[in-house]
N, C-alpha and C. Protein backbone atom coordinates (compact mmCIF):
# COMPACT_ATOMS: atom_id res chain seq x y z
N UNK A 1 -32.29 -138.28 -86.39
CA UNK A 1 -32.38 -137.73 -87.73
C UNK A 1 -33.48 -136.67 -87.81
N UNK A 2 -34.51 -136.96 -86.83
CA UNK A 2 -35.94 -135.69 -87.34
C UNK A 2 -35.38 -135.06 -86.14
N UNK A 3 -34.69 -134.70 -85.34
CA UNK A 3 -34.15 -133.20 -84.58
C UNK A 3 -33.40 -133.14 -85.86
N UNK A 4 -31.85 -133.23 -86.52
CA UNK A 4 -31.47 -132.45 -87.49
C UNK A 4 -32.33 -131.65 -88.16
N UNK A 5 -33.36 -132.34 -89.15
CA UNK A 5 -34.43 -132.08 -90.08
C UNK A 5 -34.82 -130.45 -89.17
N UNK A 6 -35.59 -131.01 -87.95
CA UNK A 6 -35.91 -130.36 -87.13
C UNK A 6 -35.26 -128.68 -87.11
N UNK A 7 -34.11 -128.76 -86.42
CA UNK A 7 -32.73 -127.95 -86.23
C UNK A 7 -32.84 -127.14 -87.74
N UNK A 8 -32.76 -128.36 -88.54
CA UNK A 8 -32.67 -126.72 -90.02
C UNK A 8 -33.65 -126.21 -90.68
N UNK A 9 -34.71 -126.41 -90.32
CA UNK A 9 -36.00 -125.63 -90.32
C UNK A 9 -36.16 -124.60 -89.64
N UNK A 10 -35.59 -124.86 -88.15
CA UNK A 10 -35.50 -123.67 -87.05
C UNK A 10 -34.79 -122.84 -87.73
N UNK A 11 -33.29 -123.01 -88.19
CA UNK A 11 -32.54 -122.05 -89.09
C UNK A 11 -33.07 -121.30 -90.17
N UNK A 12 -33.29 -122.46 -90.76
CA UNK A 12 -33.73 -121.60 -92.04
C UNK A 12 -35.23 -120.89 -91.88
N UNK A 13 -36.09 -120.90 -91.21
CA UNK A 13 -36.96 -120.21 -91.05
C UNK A 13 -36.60 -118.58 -90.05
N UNK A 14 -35.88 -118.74 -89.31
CA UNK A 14 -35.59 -117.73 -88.71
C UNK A 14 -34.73 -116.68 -89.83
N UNK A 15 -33.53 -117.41 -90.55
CA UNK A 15 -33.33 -116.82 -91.91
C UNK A 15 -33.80 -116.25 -92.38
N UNK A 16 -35.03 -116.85 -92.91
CA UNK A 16 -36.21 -116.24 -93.87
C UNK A 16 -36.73 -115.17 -93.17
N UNK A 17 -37.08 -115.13 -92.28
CA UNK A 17 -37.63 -113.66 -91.48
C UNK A 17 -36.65 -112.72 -91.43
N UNK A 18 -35.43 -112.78 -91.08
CA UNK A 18 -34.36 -112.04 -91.00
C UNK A 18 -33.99 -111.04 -92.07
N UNK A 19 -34.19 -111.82 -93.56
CA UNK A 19 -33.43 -111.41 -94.70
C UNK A 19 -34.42 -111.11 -95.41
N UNK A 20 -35.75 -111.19 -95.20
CA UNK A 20 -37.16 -110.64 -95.82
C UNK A 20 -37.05 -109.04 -95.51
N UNK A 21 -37.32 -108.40 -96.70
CA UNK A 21 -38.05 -107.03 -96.64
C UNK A 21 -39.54 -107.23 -96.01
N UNK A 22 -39.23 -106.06 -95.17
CA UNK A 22 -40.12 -105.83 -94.60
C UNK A 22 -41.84 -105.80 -95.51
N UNK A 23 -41.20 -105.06 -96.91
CA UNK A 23 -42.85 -104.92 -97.64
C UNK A 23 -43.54 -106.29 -97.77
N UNK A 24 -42.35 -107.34 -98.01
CA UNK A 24 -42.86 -108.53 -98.84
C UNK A 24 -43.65 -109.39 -97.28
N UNK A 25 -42.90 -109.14 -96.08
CA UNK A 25 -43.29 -109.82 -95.15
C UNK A 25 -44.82 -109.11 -94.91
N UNK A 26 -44.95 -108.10 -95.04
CA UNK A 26 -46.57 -107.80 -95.27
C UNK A 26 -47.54 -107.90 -95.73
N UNK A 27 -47.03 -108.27 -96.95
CA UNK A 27 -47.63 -109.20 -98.11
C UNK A 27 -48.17 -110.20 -97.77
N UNK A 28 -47.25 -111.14 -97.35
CA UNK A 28 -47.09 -112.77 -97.27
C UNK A 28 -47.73 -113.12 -95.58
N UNK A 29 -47.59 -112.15 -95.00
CA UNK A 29 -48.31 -112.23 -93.44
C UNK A 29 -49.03 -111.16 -93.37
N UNK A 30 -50.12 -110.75 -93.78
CA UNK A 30 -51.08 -109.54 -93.43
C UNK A 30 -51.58 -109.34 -92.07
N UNK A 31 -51.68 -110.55 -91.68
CA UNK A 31 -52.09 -110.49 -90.00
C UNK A 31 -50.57 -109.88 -88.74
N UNK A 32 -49.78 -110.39 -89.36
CA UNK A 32 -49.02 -110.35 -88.48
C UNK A 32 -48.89 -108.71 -88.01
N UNK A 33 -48.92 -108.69 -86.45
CA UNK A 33 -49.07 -107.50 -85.65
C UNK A 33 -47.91 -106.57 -86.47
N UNK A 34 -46.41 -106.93 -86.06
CA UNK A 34 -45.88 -105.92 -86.23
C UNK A 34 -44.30 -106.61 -87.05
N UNK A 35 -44.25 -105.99 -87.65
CA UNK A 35 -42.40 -106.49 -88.59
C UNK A 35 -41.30 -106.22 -87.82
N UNK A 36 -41.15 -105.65 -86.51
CA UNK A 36 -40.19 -105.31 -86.42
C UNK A 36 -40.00 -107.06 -85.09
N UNK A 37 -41.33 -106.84 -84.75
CA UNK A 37 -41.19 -107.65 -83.56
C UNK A 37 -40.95 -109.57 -84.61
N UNK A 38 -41.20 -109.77 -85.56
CA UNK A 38 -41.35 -110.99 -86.61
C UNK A 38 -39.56 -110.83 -86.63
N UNK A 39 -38.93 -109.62 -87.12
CA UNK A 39 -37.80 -110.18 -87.35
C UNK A 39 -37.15 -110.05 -85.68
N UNK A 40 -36.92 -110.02 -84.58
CA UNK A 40 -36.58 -110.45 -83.52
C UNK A 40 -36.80 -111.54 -83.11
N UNK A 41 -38.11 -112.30 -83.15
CA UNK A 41 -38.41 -113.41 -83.53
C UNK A 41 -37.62 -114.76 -84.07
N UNK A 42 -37.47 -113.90 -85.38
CA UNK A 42 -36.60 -114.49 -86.50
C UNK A 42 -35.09 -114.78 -86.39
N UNK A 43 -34.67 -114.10 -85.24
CA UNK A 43 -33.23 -113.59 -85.25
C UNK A 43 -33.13 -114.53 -83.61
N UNK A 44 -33.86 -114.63 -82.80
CA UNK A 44 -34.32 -115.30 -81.98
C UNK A 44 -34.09 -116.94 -81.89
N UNK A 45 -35.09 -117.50 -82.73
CA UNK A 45 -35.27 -118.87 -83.50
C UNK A 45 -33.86 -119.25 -84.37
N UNK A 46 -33.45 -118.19 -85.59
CA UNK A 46 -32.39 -118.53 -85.72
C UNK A 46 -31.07 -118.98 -84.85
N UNK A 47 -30.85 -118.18 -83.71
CA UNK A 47 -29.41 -118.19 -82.65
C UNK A 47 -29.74 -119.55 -81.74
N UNK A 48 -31.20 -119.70 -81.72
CA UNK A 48 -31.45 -120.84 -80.31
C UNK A 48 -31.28 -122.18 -81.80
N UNK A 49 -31.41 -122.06 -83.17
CA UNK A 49 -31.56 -123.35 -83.75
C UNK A 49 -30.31 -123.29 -83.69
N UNK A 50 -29.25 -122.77 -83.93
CA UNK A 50 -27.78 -122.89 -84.15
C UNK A 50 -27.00 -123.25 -83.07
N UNK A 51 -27.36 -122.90 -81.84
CA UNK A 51 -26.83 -123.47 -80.19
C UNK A 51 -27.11 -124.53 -80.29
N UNK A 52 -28.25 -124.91 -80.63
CA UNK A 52 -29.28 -126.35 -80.11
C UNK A 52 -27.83 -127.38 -81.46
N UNK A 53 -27.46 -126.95 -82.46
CA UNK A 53 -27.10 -128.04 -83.45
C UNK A 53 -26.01 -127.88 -83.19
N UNK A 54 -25.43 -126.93 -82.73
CA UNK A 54 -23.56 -127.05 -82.10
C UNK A 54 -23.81 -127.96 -80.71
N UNK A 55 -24.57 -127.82 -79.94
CA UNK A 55 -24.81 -128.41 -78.62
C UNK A 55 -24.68 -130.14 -79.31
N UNK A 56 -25.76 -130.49 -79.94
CA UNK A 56 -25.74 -131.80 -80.57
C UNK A 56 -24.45 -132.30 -81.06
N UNK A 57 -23.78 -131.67 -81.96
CA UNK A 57 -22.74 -132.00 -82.81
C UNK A 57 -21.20 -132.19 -81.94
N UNK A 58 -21.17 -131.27 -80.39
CA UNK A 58 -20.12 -131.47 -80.01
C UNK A 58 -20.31 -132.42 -78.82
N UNK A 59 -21.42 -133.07 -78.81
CA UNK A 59 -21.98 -133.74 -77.38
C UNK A 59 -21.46 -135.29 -77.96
């Protein structure tokens, strides 16, 4: 049950980076080096949480 939990946090956080404007992600992360490299990241985390919960679900 805490990998699911797990699994849609990975999603939905990679989401959230994905579908964020760039201004607001500057806002909300001032440190962060660079936006372009956060949403690769994002897009990253998202595809590996979605393998990882199809992998589970058809195993």
């Amino acid at each position: 049950m805490f990998d699911f939990i797990l699994w849609i946090i990975m999603i939905g956080v990679g989401f959230m980076l994905l579908i964020t404007p760039a201004e607001k992600l500057k806002q909300q992360y001032p440190k962060m080096p660079s936006i372009k490299a956060a949403k690769i990241i994002g897009g990253i985390i998202f595809v590996v949480g979605i393998c990882i919960l199809a992998i589970q679900i058809f195993m």
